[in-house]
N, C-alpha and C. Protein backbone atom coordinates (compact mmCIF):
# COMPACT_ATOMS: atom_id res chain seq x y z
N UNK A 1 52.46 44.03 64.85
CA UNK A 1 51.60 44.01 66.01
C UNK A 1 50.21 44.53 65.61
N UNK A 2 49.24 43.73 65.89
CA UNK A 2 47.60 44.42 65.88
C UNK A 2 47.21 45.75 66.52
N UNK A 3 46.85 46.50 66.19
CA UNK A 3 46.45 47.67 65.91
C UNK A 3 45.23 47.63 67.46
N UNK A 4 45.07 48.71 68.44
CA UNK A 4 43.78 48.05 68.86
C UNK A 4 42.87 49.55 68.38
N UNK A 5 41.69 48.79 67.70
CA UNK A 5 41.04 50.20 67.23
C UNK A 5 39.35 50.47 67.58
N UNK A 6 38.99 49.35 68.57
CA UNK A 6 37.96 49.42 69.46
C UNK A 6 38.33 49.69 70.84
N UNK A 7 37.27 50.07 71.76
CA UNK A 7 37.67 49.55 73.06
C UNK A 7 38.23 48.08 73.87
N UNK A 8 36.99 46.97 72.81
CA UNK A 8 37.22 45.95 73.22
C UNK A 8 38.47 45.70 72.93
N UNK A 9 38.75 46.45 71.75
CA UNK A 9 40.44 45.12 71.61
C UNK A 9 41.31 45.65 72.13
N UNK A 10 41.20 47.16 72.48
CA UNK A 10 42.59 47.68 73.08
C UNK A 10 42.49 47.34 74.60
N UNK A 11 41.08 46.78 74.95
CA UNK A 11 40.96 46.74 76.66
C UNK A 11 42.17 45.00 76.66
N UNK A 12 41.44 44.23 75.00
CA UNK A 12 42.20 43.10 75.52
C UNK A 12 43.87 43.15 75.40
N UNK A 13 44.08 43.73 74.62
CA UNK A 13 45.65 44.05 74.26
C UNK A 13 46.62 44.83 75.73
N UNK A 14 45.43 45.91 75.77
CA UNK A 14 46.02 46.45 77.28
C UNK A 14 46.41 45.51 78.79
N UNK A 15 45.67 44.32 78.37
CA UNK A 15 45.29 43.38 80.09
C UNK A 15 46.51 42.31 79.55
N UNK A 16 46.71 42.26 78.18
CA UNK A 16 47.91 41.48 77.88
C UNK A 16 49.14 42.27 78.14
N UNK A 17 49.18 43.50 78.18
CA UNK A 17 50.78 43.96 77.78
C UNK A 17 51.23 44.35 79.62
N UNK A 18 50.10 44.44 80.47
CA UNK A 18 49.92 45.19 81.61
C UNK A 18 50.34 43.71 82.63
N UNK A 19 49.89 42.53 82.06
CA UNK A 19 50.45 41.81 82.52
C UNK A 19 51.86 41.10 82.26
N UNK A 20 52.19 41.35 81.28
CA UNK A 20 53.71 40.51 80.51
C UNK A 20 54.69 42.10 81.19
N UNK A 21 54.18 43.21 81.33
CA UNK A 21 54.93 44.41 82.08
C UNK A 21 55.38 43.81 83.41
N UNK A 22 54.15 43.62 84.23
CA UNK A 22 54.19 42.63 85.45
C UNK A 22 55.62 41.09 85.26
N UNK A 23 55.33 40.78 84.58
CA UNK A 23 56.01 39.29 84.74
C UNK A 23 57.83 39.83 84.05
N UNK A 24 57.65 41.02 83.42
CA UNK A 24 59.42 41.23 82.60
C UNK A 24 59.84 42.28 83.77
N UNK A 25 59.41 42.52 84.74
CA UNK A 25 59.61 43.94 86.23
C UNK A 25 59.31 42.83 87.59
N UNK A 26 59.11 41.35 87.60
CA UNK A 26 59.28 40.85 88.82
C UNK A 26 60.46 40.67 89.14
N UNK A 27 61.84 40.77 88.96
CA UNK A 27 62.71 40.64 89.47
C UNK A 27 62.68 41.92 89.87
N UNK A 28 62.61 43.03 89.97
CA UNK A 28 62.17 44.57 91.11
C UNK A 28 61.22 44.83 91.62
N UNK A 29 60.31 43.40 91.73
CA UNK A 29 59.13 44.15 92.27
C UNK A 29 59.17 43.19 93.74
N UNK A 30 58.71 43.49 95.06
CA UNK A 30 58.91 42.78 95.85
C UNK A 30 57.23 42.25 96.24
N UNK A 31 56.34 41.68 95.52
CA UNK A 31 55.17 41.33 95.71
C UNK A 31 54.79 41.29 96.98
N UNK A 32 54.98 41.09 98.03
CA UNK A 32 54.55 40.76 99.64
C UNK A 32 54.77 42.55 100.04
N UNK A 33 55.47 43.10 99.38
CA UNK A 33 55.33 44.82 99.50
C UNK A 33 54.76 45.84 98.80
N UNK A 34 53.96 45.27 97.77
CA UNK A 34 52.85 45.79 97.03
C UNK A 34 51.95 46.07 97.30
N UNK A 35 50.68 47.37 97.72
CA UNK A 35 49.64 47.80 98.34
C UNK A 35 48.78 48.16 97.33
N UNK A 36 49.14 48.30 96.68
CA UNK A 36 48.74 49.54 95.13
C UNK A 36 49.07 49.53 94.03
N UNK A 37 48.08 49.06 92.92
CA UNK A 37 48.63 49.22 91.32
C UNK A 37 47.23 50.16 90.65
N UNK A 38 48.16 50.76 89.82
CA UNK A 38 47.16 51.72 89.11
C UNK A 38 47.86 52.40 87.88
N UNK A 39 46.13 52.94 87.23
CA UNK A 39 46.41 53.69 85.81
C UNK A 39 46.50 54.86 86.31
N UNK A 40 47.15 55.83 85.87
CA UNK A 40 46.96 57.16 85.79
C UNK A 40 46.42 57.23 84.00
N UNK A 41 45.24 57.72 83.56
CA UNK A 41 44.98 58.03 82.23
C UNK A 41 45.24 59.58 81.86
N UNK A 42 45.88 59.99 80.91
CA UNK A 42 45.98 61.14 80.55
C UNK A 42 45.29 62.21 80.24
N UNK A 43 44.83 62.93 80.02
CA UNK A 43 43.97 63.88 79.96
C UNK A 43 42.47 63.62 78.56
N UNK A 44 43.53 63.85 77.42
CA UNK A 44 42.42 63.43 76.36
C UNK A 44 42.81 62.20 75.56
N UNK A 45 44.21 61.81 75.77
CA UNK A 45 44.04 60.67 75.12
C UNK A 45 44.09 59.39 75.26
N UNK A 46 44.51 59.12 76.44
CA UNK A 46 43.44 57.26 77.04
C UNK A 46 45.07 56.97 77.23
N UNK A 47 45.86 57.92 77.21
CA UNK A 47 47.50 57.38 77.49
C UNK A 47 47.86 56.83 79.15
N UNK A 48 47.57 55.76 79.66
CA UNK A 48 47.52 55.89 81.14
C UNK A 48 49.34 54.98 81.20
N UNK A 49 49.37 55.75 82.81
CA UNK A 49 50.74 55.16 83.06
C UNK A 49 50.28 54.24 83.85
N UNK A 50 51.26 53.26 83.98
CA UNK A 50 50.57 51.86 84.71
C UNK A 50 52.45 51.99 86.10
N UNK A 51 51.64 52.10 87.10
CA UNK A 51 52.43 52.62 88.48
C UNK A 51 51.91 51.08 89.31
N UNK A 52 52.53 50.80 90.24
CA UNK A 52 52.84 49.90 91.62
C UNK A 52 53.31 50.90 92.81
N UNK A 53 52.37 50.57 94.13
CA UNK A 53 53.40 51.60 94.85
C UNK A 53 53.36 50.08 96.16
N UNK A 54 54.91 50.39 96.82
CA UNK A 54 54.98 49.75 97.34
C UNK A 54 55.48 49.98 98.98
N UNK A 55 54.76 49.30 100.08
CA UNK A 55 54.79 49.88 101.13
C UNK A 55 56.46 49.97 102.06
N UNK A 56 57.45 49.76 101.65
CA UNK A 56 58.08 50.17 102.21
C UNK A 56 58.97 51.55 102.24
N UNK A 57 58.28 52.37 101.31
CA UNK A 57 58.09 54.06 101.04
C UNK A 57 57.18 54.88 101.52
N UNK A 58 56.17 54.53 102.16
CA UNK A 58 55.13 55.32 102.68
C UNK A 58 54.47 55.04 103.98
N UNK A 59 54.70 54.07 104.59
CA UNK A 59 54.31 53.37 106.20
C UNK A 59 54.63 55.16 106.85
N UNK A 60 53.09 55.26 107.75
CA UNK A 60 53.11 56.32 108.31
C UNK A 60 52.46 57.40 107.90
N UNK A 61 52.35 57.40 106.19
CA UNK A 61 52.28 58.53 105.53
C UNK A 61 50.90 58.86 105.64
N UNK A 62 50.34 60.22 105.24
CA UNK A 62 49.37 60.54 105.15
C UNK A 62 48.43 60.29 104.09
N UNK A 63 47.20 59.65 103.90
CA UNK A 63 46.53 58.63 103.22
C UNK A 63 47.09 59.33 101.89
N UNK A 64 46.26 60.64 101.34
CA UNK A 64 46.25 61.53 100.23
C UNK A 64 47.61 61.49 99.45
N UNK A 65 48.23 61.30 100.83
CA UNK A 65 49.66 61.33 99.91
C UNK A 65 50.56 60.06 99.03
N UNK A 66 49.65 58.82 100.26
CA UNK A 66 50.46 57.75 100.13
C UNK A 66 49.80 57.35 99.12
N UNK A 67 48.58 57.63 98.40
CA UNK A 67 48.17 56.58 97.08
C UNK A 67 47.95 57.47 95.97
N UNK A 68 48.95 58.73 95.96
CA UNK A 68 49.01 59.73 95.18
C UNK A 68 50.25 59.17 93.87
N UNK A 69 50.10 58.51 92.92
CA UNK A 69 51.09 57.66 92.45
C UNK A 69 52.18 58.64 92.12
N UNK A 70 52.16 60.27 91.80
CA UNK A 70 53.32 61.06 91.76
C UNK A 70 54.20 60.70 92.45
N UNK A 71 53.93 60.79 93.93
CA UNK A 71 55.01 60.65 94.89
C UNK A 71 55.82 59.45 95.45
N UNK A 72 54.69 58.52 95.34
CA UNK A 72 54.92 57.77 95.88
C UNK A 72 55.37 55.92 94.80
N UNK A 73 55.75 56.03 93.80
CA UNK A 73 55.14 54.73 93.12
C UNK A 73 56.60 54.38 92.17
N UNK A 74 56.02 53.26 91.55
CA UNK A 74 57.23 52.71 90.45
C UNK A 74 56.65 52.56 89.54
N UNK A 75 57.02 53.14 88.48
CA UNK A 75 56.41 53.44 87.26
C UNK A 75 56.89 52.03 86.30
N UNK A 76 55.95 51.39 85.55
CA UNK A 76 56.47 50.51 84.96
C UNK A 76 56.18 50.24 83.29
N UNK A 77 56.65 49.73 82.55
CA UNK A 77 57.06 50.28 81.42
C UNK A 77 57.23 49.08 80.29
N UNK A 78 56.82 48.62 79.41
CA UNK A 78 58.02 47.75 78.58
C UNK A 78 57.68 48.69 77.12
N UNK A 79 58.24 48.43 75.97
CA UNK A 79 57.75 48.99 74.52
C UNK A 79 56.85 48.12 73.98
N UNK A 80 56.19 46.96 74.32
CA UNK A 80 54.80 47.09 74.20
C UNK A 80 53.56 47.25 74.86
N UNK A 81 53.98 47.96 75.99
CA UNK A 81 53.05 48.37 76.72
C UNK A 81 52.88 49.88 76.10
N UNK A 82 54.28 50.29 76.43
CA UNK A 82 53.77 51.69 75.52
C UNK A 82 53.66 51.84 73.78
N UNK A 83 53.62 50.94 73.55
CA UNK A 83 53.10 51.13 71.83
C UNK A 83 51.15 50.61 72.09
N UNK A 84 50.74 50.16 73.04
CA UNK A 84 49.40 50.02 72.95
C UNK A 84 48.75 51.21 73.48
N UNK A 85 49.91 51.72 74.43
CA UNK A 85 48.82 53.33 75.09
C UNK A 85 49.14 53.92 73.90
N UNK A 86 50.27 54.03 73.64
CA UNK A 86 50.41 55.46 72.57
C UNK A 86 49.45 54.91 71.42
N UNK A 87 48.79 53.73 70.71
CA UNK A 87 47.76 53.57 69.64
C UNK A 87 46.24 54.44 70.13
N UNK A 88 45.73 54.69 71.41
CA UNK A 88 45.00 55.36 72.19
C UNK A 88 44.17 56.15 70.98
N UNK A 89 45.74 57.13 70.92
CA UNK A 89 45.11 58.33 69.83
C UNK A 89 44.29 58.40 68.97
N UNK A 90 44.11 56.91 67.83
CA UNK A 90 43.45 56.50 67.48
C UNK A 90 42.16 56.58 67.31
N UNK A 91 41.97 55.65 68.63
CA UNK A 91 41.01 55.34 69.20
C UNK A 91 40.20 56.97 69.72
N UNK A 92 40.78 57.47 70.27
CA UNK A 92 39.91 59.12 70.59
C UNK A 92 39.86 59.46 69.11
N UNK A 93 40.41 60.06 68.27
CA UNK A 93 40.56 60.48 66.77
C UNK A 93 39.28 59.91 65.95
N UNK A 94 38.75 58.91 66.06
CA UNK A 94 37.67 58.20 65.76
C UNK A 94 36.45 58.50 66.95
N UNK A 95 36.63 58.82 67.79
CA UNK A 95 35.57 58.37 69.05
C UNK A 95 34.36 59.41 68.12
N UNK A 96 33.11 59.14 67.98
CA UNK A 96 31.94 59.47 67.32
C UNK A 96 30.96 60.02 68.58
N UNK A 97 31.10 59.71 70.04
CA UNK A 97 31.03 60.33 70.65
C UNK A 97 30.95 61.76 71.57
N UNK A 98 30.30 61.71 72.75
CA UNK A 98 30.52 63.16 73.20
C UNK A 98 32.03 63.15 74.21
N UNK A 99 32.37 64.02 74.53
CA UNK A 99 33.65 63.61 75.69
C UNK A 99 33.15 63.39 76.84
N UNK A 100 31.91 63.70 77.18
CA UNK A 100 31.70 62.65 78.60
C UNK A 100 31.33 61.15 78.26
N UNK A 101 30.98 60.72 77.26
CA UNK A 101 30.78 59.34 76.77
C UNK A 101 32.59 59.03 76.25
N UNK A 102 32.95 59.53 75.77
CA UNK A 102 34.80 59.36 75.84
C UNK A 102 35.00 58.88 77.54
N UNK A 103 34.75 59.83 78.15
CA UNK A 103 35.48 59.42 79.39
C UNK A 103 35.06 58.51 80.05
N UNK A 104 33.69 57.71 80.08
CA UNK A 104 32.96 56.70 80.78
C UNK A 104 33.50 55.76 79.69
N UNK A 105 33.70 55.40 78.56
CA UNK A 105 34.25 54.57 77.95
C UNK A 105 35.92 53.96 78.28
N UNK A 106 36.68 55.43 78.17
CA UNK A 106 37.43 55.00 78.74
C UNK A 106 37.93 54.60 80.03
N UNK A 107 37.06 55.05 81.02
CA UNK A 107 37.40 54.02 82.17
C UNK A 107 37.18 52.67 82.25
N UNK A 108 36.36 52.88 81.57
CA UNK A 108 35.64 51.32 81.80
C UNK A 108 36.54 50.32 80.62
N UNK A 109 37.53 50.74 80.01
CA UNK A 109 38.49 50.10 79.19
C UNK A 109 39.62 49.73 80.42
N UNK A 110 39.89 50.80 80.90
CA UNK A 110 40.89 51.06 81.81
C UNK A 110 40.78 50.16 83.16
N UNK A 111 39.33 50.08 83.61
CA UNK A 111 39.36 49.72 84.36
C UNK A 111 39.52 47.79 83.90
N UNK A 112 38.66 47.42 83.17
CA UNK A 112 38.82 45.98 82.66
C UNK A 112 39.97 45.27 82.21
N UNK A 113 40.53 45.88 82.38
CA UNK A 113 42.01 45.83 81.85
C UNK A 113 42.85 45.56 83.41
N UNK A 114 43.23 46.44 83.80
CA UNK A 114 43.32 46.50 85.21
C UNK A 114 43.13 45.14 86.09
N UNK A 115 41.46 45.16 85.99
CA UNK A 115 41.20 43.79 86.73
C UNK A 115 40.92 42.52 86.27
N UNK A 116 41.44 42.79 85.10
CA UNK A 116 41.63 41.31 84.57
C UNK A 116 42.00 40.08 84.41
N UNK A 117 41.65 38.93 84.67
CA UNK A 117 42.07 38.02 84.98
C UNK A 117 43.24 37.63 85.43
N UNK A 118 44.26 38.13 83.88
CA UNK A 118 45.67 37.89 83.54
C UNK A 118 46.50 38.72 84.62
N UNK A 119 45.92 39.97 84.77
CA UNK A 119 47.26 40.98 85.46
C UNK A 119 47.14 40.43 86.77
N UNK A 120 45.77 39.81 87.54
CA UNK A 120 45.51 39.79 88.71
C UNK A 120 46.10 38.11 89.16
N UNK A 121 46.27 37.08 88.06
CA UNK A 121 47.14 36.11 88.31
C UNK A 121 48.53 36.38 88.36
N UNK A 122 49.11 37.50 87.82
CA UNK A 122 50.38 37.65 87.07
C UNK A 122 50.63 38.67 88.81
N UNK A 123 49.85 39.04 89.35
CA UNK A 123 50.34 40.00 90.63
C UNK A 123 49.81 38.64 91.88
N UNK A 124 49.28 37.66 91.86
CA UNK A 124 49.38 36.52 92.24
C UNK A 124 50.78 35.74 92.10
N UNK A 125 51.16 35.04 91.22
CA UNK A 125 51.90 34.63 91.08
C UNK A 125 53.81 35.48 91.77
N UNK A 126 52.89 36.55 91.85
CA UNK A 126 54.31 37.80 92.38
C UNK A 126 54.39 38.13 93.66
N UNK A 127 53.58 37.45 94.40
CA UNK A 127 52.52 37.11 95.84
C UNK A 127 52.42 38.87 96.31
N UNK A 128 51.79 39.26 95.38
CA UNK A 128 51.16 40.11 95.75
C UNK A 128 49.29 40.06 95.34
N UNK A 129 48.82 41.14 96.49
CA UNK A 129 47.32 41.40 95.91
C UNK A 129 47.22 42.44 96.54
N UNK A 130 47.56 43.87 95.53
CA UNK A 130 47.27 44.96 95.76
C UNK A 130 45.63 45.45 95.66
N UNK A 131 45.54 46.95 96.10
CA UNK A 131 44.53 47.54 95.75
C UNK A 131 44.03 48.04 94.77
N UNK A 132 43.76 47.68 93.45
CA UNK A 132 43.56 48.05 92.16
C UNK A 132 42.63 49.57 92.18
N UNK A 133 43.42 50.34 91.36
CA UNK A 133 42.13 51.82 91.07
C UNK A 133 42.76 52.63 90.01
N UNK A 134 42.02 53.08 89.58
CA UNK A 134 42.58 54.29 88.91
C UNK A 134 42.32 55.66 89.21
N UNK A 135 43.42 56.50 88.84
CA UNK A 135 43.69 57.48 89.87
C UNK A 135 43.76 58.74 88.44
N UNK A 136 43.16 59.91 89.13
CA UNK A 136 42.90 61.03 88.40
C UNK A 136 43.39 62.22 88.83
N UNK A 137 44.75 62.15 87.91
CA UNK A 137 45.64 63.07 88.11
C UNK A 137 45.32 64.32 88.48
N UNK A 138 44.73 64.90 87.32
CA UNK A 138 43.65 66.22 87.43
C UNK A 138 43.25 66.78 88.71
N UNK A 139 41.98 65.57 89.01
CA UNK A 139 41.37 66.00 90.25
C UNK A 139 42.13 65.61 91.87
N UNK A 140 43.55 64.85 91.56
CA UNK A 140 44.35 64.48 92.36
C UNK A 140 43.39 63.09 93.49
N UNK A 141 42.76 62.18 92.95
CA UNK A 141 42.16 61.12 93.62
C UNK A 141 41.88 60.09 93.15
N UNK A 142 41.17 58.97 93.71
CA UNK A 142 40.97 57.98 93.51
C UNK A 142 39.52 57.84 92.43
N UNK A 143 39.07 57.44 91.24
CA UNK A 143 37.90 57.30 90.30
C UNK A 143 37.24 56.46 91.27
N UNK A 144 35.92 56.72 92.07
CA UNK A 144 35.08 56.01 92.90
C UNK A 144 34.57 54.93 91.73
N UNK A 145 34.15 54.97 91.17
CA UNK A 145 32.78 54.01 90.91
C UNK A 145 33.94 52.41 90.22
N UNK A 146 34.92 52.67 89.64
CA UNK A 146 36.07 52.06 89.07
C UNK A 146 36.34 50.92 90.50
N UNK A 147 36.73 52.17 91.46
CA UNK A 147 37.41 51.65 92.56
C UNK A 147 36.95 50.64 93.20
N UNK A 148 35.54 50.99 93.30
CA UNK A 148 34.61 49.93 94.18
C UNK A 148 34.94 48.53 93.67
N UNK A 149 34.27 48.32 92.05
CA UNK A 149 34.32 47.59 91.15
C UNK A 149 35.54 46.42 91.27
N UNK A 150 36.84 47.13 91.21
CA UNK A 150 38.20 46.60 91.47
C UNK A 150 38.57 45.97 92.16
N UNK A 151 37.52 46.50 93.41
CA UNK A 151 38.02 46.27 95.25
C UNK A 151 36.89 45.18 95.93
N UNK A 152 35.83 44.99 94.68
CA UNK A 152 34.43 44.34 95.31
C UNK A 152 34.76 43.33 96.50
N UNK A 153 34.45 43.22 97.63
CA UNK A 153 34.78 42.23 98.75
C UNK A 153 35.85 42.60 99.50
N UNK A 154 36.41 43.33 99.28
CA UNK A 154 37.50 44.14 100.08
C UNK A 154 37.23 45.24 101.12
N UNK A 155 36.15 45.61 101.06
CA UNK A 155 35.80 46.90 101.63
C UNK A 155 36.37 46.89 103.07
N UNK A 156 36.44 45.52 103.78
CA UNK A 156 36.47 45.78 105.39
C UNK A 156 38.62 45.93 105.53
N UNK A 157 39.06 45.38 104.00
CA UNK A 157 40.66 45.82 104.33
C UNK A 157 41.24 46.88 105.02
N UNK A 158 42.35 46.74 105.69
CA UNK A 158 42.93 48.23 105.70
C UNK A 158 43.49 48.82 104.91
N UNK A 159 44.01 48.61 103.48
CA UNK A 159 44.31 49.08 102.67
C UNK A 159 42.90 49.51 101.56
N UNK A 160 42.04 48.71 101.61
CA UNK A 160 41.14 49.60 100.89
C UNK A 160 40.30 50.69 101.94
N UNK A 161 40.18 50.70 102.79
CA UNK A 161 39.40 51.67 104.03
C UNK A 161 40.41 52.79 103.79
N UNK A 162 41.80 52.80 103.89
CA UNK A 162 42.53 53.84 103.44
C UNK A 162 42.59 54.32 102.27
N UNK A 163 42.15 53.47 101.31
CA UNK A 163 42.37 54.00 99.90
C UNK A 163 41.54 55.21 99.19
N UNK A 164 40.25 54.38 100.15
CA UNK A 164 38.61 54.78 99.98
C UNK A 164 38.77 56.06 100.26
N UNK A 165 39.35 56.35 101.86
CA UNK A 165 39.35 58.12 101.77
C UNK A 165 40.02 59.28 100.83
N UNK A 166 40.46 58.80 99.85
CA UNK A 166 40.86 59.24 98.61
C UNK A 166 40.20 59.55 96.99
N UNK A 167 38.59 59.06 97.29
CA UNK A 167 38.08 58.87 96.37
C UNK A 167 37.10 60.32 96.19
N UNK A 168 37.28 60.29 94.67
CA UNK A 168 36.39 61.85 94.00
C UNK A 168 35.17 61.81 94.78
């Protein structure tokens, strides 16, 4: 397997494995009950978990809580999805950068990935069209500037109007 040892290639490797995750987890995923897909990224090393949360667990709930992917979500998984986060390390181990240029890099990996063509046909095809964001464990919320980006033309939804009050 290729190595990803830029951003660009691990953003493209990531939007490949994030979607073939999607298409080997549609027989458990109920697409028409999907509200929410997201990264959680790890602290320093670009390790994000890739979560679905789906609304027939949280109807009612309180916003903060309901797009809090701890509580509420399905964590999804294959071994090459996680052999491309875990290469991450790498990628930080090299970063020539400062760590606030680390962290604007890596969202913006994270996020392209995310809304990429492939995952967003592949959650099509699953008749779903969730709210794409990535979510920051840490500060327990939604990454604004990501979110917007993700959500562009969505703003008047009710699932993004709810999402929105969640954002750093």
């Amino acid at each position: 397997m290729i190595m990803p040892h830029t951003f660009d290639t691990f953003g493209c490797h990531l939007a490949s494995a994030l979607a073939e995750t999607l298409e080997l987890q549609s027989d458990h995923l109920r697409g028409e009950k999907l509200y929410g897909a997201t990264l959680v990224p790890a602290t320093d090393n670009l390790m994000p978990r890739f979560a679905v949360l789906e609304d027939s667990d949280t109807a009612g709930m309180e916003s903060r809580r309901r797009w809090a992917p701890d509580d509420f979500s399905t964590a999804l998984g294959t071994p090459r999805l996680n052999h491309v986060c875990g290469r991450t390390r790498d990628l930080r181990d090299s970063w020539p950068g400062t760590s606030e240029e680390w962290h604007r890099a890596s969202l913006a990996a994270l996020s392209d990935a995310l809304g990429s063509r492939a995952v967003r046909l592949t959650l099509r095809r699953l008749g779903a069209d969730p709210i794409l964001y990535i979510f920051d464990g840490g500060e327990c919320g939604i990454e604004p500037t990501t979110f917007r980006t993700l959500n562009a033309g969505r703003e008047s939804e009710p699932y993004y109007l709810q999402a929105a009050r969640c954002l750093l």
